[in-house]
Protein backbone atom coordinates (compact mmCIF):
# COMPACT_ATOMS: atom_id res chain seq x y z
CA UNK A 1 -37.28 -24.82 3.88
CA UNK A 2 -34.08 -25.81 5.72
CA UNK A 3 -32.42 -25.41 2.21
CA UNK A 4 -32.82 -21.89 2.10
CA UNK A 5 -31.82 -21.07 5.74
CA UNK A 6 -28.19 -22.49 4.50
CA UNK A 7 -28.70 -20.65 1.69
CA UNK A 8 -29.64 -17.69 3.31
CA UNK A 9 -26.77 -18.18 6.33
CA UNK A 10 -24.39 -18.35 3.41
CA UNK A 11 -25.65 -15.21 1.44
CA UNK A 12 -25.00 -13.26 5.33
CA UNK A 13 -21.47 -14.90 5.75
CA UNK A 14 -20.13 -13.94 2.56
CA UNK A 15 -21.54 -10.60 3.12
CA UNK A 16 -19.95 -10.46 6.68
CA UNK A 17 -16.56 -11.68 4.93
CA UNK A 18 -16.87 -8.72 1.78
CA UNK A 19 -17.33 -5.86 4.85
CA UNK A 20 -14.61 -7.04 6.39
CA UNK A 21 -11.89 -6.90 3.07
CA UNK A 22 -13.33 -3.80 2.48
CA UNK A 23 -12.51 -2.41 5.51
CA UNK A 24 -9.45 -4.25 5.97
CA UNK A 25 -8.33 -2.79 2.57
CA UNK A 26 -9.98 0.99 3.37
CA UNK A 27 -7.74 0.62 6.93
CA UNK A 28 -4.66 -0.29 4.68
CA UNK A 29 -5.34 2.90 1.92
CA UNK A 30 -5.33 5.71 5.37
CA UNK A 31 -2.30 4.45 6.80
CA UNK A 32 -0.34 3.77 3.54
CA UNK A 33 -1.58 7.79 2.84
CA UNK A 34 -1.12 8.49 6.08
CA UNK A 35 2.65 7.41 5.76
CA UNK A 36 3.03 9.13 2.47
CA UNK A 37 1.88 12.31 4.11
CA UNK A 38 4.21 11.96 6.62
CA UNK A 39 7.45 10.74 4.75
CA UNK A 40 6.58 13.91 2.07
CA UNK A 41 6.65 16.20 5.09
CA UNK A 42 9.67 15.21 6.48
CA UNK A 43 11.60 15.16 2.94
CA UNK A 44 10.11 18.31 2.04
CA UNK A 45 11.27 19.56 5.87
């Protein structure tokens, strides 16, 4: 029983650290587009 509370503890902490790259890398993607947007607007100005 106490095995699969670790188990279970590590199942929830790599899920915990896979939300958090994801996000970290979906934060990255709209400021990286929202640079390009703003670089192509002021070349294109």
């Amino acid at each position: 029983m106490n095995k699969s509370k670790v188990e279970t503890k590590k199942k929830i902490d790599m899920q915990k650290i896979f939300v958090r790259v994801m996000a970290g890398i979906l934060a990255l993607l709209m400021v990286l587009g929202i640079g390009g947007t703003l670089l192509f607007y002021l070349i294109a100005m």
